[in-house]
N, C-alpha and C. Protein backbone atom coordinates (compact mmCIF):
# COMPACT_ATOMS: atom_id res chain seq x y z
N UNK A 1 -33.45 11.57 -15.19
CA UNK A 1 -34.11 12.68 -15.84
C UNK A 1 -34.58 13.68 -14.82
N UNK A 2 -34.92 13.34 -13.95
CA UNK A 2 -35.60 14.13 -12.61
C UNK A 2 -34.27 14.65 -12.14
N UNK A 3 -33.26 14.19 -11.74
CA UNK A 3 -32.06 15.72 -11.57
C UNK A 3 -31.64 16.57 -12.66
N UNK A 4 -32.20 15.99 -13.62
CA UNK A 4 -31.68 17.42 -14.71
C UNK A 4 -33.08 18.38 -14.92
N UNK A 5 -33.98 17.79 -14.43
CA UNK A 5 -35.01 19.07 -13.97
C UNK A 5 -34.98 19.78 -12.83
N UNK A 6 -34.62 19.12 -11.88
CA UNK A 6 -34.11 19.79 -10.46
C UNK A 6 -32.57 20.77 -10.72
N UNK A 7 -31.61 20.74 -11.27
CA UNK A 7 -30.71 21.42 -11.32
C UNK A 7 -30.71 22.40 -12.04
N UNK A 8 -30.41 23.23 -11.77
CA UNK A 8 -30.65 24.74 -13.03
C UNK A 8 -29.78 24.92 -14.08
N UNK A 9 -29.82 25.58 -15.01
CA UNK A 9 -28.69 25.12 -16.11
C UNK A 9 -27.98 26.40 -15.89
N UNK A 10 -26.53 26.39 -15.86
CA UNK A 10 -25.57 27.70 -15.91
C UNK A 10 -25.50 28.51 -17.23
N UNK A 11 -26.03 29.18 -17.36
CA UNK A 11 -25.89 30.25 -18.50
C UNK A 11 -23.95 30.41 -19.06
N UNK A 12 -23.58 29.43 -19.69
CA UNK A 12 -22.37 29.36 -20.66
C UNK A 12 -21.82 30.65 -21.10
N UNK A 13 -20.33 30.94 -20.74
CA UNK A 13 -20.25 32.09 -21.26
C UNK A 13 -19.57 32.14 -22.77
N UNK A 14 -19.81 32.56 -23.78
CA UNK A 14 -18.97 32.76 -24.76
C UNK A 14 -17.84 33.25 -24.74
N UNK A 15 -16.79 32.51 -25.31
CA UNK A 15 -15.45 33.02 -25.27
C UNK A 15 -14.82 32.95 -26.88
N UNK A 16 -14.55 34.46 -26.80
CA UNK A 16 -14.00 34.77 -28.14
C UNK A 16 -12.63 33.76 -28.13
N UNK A 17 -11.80 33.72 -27.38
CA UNK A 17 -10.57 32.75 -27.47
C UNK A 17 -10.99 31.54 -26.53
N UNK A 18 -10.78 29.98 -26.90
CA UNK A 18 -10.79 29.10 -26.27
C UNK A 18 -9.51 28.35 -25.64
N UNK A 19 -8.96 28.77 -24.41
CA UNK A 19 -7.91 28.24 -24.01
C UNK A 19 -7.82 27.08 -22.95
N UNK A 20 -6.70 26.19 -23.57
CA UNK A 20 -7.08 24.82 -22.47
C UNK A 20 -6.02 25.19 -21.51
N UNK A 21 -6.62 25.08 -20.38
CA UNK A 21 -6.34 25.36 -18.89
C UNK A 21 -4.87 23.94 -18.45
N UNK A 22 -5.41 22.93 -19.19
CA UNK A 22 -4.17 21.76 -19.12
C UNK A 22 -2.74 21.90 -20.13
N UNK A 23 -3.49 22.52 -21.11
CA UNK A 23 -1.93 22.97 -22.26
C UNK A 23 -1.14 23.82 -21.37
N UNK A 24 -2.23 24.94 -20.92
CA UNK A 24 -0.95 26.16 -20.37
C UNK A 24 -0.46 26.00 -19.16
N UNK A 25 -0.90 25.06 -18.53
CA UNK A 25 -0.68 24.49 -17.31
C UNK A 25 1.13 23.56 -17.38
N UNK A 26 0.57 22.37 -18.51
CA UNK A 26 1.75 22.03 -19.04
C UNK A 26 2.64 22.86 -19.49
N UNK A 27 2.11 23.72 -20.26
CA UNK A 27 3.55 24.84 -20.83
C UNK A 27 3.98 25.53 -20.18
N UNK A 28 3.23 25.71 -19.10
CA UNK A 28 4.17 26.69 -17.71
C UNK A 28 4.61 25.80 -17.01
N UNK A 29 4.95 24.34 -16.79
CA UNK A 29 5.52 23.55 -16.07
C UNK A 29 6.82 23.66 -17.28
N UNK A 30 6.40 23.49 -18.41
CA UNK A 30 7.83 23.26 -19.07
C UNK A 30 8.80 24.19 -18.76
N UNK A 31 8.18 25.27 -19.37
CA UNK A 31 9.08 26.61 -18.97
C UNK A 31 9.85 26.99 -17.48
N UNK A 32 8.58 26.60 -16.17
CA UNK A 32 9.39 26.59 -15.16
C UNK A 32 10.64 25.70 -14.83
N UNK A 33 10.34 24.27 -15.46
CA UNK A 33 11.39 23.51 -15.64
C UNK A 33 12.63 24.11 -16.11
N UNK A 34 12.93 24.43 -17.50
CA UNK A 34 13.64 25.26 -18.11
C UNK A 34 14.60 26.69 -17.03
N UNK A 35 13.36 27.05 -16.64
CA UNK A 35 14.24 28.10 -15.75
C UNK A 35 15.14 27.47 -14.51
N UNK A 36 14.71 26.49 -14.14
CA UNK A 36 15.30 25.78 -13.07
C UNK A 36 16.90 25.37 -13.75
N UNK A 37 17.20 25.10 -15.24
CA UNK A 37 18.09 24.77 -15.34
C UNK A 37 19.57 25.39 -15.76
N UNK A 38 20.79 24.72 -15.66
CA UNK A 38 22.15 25.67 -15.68
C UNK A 38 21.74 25.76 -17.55
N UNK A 39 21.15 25.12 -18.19
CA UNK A 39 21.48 25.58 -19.54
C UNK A 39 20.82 27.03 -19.65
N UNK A 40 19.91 27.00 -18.79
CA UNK A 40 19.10 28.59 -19.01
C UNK A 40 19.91 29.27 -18.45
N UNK A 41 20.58 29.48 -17.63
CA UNK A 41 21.67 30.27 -16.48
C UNK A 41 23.10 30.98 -17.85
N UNK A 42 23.28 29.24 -18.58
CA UNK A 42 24.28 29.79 -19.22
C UNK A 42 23.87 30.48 -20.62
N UNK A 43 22.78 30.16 -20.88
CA UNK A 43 21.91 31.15 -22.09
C UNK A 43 21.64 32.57 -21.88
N UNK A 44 21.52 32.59 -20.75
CA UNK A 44 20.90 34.19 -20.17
C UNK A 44 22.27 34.58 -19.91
N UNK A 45 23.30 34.07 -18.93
CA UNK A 45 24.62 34.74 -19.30
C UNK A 45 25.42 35.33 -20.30
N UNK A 46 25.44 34.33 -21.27
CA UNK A 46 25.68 34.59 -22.93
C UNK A 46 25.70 35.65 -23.19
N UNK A 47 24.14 35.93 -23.01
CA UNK A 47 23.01 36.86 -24.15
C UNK A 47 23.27 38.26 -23.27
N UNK A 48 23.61 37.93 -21.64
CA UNK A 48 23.78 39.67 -21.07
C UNK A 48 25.45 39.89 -21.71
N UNK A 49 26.26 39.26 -21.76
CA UNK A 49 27.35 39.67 -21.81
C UNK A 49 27.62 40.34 -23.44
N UNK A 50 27.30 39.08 -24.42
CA UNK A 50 27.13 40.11 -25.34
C UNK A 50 26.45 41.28 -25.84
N UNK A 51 25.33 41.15 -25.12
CA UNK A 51 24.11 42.42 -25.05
C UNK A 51 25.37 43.79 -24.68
N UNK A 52 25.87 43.48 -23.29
CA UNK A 52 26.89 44.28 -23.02
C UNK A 52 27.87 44.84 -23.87
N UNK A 53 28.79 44.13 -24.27
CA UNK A 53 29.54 44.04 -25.14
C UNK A 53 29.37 44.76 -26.31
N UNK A 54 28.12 44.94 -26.91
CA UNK A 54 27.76 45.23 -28.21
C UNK A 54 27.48 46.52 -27.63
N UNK A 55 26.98 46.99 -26.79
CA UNK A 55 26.16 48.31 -26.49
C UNK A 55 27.62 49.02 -25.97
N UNK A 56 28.43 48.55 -25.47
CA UNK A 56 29.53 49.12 -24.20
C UNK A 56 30.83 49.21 -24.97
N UNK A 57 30.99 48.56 -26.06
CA UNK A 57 32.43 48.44 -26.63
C UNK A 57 32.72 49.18 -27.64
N UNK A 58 31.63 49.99 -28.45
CA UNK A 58 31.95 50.61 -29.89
C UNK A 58 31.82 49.93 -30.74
N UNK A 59 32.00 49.28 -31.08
CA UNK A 59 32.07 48.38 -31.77
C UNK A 59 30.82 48.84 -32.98
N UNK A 60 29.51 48.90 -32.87
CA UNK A 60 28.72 49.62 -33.75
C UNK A 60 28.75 51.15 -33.16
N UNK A 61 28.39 52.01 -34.29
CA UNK A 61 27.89 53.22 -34.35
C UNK A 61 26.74 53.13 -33.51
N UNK A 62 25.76 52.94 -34.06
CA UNK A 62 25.02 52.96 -33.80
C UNK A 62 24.65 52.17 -32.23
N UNK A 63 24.63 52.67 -31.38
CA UNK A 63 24.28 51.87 -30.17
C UNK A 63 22.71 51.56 -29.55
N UNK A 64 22.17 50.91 -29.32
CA UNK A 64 20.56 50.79 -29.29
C UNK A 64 20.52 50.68 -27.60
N UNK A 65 21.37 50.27 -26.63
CA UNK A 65 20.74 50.58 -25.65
C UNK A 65 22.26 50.52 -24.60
N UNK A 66 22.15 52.01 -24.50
CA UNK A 66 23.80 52.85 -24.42
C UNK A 66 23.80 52.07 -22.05
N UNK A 67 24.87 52.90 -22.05
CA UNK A 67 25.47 52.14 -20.58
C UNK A 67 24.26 52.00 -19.74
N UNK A 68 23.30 52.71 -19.30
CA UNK A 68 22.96 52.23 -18.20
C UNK A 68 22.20 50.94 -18.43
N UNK A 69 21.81 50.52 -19.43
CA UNK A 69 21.11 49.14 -20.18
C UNK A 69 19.83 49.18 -19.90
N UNK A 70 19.33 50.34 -20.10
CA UNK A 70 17.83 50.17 -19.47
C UNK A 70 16.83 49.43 -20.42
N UNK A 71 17.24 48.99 -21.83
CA UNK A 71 16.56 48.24 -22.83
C UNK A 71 16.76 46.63 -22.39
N UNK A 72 17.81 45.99 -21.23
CA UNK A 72 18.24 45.19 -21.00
C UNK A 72 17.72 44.82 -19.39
N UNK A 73 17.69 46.13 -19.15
CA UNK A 73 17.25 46.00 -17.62
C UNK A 73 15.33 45.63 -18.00
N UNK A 74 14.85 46.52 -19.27
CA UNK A 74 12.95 45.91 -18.99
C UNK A 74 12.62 44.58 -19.76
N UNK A 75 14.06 43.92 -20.24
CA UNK A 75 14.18 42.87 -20.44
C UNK A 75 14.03 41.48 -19.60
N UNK A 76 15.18 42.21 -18.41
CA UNK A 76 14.63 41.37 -17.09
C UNK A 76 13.38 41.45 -16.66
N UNK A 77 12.98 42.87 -16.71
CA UNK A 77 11.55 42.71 -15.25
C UNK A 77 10.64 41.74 -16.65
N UNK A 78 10.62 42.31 -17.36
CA UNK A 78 9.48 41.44 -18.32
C UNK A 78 9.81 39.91 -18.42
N UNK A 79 10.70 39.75 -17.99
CA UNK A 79 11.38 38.51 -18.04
C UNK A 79 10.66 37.63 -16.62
N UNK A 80 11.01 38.70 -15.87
CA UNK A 80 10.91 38.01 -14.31
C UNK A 80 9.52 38.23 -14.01
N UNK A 81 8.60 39.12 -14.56
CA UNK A 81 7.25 39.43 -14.66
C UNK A 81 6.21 37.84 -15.12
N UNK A 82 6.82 37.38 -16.21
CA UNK A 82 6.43 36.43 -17.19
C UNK A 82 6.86 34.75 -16.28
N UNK A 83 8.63 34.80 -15.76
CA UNK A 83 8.27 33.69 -14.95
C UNK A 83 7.92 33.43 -13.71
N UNK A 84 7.20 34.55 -12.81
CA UNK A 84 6.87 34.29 -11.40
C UNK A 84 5.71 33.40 -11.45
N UNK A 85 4.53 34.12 -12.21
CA UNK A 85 3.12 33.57 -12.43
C UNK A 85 3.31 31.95 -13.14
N UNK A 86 4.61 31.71 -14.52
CA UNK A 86 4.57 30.23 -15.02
C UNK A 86 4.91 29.89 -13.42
N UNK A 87 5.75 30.18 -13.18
CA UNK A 87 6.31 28.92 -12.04
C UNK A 87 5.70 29.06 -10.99
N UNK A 88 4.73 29.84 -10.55
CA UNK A 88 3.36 29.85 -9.28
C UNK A 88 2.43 28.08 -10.15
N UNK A 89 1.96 28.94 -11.20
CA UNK A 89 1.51 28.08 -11.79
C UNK A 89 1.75 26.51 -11.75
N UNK A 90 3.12 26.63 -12.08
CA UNK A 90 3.45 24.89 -12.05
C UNK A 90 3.09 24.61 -11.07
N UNK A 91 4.20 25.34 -9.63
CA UNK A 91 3.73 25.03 -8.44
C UNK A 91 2.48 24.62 -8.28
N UNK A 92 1.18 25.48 -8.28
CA UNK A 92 -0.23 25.01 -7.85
C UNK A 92 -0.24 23.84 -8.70
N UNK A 93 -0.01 23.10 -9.83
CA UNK A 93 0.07 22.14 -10.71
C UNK A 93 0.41 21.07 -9.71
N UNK A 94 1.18 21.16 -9.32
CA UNK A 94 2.40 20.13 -8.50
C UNK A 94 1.75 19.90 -7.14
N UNK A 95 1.11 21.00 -6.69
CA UNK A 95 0.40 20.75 -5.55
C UNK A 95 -0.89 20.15 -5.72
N UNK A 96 -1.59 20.12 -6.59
CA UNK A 96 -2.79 19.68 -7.44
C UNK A 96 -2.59 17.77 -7.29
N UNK A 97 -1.07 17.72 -7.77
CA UNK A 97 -0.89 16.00 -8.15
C UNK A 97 -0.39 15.75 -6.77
N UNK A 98 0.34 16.27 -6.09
CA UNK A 98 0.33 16.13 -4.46
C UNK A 98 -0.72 15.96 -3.77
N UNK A 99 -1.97 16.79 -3.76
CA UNK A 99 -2.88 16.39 -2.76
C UNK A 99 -3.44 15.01 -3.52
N UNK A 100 -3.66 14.97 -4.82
CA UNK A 100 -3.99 13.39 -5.56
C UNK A 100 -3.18 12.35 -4.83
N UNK A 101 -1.90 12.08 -4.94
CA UNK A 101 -0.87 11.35 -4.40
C UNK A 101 -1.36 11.28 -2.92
N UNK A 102 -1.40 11.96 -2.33
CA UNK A 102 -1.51 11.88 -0.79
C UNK A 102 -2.76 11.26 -0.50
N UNK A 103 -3.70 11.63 -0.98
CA UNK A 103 -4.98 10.94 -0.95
C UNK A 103 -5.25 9.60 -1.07
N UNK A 104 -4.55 9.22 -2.45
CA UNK A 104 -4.14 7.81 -3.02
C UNK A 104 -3.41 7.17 -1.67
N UNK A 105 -2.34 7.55 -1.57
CA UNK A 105 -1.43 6.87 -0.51
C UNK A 105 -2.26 7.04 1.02
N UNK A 106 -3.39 7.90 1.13
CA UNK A 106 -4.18 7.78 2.67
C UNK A 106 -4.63 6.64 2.33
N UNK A 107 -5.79 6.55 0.87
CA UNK A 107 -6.41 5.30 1.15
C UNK A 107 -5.85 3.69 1.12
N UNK A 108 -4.23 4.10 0.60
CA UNK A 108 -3.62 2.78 0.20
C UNK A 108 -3.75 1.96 1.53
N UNK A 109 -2.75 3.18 2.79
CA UNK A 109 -2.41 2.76 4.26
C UNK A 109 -3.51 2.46 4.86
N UNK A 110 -5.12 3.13 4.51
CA UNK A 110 -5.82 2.58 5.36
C UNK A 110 -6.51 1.65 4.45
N UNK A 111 -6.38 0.94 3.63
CA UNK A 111 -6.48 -0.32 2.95
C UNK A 111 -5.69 -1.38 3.62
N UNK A 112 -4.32 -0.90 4.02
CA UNK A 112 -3.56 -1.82 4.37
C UNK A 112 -3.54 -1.97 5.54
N UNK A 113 -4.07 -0.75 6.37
CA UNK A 113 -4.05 -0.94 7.78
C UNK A 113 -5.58 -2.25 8.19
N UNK A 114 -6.43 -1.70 7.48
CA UNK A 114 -7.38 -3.49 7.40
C UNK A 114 -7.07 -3.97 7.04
N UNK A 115 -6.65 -4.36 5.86
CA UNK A 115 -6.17 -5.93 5.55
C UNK A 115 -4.93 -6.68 6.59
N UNK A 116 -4.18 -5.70 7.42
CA UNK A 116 -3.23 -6.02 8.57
C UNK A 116 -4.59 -6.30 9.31
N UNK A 117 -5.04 -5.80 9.86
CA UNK A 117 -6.07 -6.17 11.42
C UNK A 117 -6.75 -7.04 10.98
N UNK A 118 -7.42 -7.59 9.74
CA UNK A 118 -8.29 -8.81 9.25
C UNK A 118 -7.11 -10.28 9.48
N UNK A 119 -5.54 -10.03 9.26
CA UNK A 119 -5.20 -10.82 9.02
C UNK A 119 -4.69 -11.25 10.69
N UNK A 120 -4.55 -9.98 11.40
CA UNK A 120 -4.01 -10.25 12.67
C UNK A 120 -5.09 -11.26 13.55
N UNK A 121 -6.48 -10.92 13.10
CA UNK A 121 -7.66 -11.44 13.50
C UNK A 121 -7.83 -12.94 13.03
N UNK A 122 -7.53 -12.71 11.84
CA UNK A 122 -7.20 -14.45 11.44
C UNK A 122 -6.54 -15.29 11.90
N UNK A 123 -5.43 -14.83 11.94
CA UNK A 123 -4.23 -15.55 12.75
C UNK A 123 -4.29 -15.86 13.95
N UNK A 124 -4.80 -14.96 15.05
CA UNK A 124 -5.27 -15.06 16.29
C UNK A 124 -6.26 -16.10 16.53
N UNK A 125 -7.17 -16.49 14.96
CA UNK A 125 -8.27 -17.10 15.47
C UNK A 125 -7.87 -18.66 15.15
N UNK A 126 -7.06 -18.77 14.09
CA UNK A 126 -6.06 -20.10 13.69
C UNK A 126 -4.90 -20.15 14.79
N UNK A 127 -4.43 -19.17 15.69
CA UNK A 127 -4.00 -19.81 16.72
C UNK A 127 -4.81 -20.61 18.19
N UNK A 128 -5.94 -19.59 18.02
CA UNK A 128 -6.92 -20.37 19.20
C UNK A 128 -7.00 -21.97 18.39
N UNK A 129 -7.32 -21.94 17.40
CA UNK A 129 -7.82 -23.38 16.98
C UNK A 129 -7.16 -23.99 16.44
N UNK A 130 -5.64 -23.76 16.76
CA UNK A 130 -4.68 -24.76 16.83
C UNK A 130 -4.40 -25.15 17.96
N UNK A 131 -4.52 -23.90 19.38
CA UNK A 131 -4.64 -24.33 20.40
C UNK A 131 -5.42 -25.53 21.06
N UNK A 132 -6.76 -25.71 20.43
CA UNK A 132 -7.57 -26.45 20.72
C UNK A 132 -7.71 -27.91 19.88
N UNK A 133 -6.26 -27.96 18.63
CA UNK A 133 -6.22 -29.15 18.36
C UNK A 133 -6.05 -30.30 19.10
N UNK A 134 -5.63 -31.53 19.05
CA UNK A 134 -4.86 -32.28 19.51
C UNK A 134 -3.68 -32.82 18.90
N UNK A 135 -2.79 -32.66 19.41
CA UNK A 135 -1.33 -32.80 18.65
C UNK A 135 -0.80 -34.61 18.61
N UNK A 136 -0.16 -34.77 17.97
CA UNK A 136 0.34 -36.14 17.61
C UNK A 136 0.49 -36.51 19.09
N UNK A 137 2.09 -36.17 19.84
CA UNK A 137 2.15 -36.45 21.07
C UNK A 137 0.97 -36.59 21.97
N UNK A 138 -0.15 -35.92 21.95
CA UNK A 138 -0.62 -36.44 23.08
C UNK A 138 -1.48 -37.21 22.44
N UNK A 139 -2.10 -37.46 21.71
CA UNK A 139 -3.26 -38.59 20.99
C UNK A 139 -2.10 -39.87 21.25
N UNK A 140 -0.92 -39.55 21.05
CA UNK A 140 0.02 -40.93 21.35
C UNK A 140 -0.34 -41.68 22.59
N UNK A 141 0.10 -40.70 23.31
CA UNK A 141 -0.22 -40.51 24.86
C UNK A 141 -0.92 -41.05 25.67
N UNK A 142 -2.28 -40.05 24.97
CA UNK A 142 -3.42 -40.75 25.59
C UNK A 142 -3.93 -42.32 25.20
N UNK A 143 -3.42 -42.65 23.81
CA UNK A 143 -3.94 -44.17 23.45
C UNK A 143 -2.54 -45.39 24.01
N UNK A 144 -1.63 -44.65 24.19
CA UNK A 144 -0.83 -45.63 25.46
C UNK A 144 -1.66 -46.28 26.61
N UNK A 145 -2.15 -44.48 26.79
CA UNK A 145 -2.87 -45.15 28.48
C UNK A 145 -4.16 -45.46 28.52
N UNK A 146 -4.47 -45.65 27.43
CA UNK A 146 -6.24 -46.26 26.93
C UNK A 146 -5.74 -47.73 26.86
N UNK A 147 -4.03 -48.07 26.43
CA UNK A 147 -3.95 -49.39 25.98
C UNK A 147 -3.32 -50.61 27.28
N UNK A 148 -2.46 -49.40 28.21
CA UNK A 148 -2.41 -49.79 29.99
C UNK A 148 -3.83 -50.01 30.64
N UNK A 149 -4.72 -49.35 29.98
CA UNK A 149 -5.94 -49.91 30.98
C UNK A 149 -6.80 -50.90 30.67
N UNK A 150 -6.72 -50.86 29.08
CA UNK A 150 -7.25 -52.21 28.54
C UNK A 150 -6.46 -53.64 28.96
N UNK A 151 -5.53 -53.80 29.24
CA UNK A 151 -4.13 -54.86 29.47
C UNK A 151 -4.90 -54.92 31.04
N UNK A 152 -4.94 -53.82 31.99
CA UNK A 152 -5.30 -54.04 33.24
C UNK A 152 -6.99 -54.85 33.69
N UNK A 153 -7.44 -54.13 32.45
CA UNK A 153 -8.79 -54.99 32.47
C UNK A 153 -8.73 -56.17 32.41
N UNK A 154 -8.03 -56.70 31.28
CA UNK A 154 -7.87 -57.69 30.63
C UNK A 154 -7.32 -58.42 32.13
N UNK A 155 -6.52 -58.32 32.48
CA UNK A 155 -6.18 -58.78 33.54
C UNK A 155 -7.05 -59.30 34.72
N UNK A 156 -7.71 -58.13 35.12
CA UNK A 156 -8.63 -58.36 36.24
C UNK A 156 -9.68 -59.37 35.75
N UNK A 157 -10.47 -59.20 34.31
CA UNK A 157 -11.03 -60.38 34.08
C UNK A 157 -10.97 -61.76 34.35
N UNK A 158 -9.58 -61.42 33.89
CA UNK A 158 -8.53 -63.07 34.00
C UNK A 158 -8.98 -63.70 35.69
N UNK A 159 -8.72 -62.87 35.91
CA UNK A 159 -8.41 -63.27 37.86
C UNK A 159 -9.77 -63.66 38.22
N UNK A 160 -10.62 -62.99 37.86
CA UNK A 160 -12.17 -62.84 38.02
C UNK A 160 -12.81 -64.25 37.59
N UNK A 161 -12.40 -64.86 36.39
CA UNK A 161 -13.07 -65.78 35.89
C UNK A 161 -11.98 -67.27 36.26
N UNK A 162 -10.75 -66.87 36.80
CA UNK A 162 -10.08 -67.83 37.26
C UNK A 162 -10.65 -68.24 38.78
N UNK A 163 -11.21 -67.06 39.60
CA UNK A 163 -11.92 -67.41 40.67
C UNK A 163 -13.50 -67.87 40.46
N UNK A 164 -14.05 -67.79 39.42
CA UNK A 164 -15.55 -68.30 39.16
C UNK A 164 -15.50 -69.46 38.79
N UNK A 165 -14.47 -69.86 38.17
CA UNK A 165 -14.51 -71.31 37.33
C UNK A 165 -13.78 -72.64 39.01
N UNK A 166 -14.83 -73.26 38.68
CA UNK A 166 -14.81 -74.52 39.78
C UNK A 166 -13.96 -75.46 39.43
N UNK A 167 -13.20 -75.79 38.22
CA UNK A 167 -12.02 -76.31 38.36
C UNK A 167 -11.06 -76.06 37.42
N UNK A 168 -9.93 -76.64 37.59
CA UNK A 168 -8.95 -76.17 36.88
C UNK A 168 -9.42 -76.85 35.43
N UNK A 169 -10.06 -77.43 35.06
CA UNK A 169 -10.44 -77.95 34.11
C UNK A 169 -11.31 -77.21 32.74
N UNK A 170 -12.12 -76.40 33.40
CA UNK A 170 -12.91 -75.32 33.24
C UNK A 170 -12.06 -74.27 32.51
N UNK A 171 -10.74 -74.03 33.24
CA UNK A 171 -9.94 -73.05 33.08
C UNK A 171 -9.46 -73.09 31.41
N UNK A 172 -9.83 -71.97 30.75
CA UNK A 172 -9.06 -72.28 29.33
C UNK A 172 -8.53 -70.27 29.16
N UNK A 173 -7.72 -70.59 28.10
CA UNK A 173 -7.05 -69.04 27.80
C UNK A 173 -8.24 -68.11 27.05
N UNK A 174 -8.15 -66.79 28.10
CA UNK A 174 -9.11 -66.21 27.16
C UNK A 174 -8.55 -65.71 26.26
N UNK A 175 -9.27 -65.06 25.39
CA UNK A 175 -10.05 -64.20 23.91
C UNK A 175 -10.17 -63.11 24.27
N UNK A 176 -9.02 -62.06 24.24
CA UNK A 176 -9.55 -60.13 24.26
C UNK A 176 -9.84 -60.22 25.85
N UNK A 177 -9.46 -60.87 26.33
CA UNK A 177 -10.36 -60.37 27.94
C UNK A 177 -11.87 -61.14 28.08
N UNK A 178 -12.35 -61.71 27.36
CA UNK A 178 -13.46 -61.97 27.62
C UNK A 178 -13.48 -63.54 28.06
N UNK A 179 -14.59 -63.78 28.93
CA UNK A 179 -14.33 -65.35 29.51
C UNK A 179 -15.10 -66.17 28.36
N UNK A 180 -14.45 -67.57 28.64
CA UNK A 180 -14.66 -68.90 27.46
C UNK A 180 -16.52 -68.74 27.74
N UNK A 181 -16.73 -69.42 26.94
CA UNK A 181 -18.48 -69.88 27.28
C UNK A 181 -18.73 -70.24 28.24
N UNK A 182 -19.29 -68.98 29.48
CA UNK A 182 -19.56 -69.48 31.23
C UNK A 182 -21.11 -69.97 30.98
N UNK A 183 -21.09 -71.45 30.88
CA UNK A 183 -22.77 -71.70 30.84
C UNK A 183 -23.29 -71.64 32.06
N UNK A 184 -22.19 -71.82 32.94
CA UNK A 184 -22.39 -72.99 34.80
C UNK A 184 -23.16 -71.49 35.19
N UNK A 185 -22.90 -70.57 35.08
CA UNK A 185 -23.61 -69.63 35.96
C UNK A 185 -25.10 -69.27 35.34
């Protein structure tokens, strides 16, 4: 409510005719269309030749617009008067949905140009931390040589408790590496 007291109201002008700015907009796109095409080329040909024809041949008495065709010639300028402004018109029309389009398509690319750098960023960051996995092969690897050093332990135990034990009697097979029940010590 407080910006419609702050803004001033524009004094409306009355208009004896109400014309929509999008109808005639459209209807001068149609028309420029139209002129663009060979059916109009061969309509307007037609219409000069018999125009000609009728005025130039005798054919009536009465002639309405004798050789130099000047009833034919303010035919054109009124003609060409009427489509410069439709087809300016369209034009600015066309340029209207062009700068729309272009705009659209700026923000598409720079929509897409982040969602590219978010994803390049992603990827980069799922490659560091794949980098920093551990891969099958070496977890293999490494529990090989976790399982060579356990075997070597196991070993040295062996030797260890074969030299502690006072007779061969004493001597029994160990368990995992670990010595039988040493009470003697």
């Amino acid at each position: 409510m407080a910006d419609y007291l702050d803004t001033p109201v524009a004094k409306r002008r009355s208009r004896l005719l109400r014309i929509d700015d999008d109808a005639v907009g459209a209807g001068a796109e149609q028309v420029a269309r139209f002129f663009g095409t060979g059916q109009y080329l061969m309509w307007q040909t037609v219409i000069v030749i018999v125009w000609i024809a009728l005025n130039a041949g005798g054919w009536f008495i009465w002639k309405w617009d004798p050789y130099p065709f000047i009833l034919l010639n303010l035919a054109f300028s009124t003609q060409a008067a009427y489509a410069a402004p439709l087809i300016l018109l369209a034009q600015n029309r066309q340029e209207d949905r062009d700068k729309v389009t272009l705009s659209a398509d700026r923000r598409r690319a720079e929509q897409t140009k982040a969602d590219t750098e978010f994803l390049a960023r992603e990827l980069a960051g799922v490659r560091l931390a794949v980098g920093d996995m551990v891969s099958r092969d070496f977890l293999r690897h490494e529990l090989e040589d976790l399982r060579a050093l356990l075997e070597r332990l196991e070993a040295k135990l062996d030797d260890v408790s074969a030299d502690v034990a006072d007779s061969h009697e004493d001597l029994s097979e160990p368990t995992q590496g670990d010595l039988a029940d040493d009470t003697g010590r």
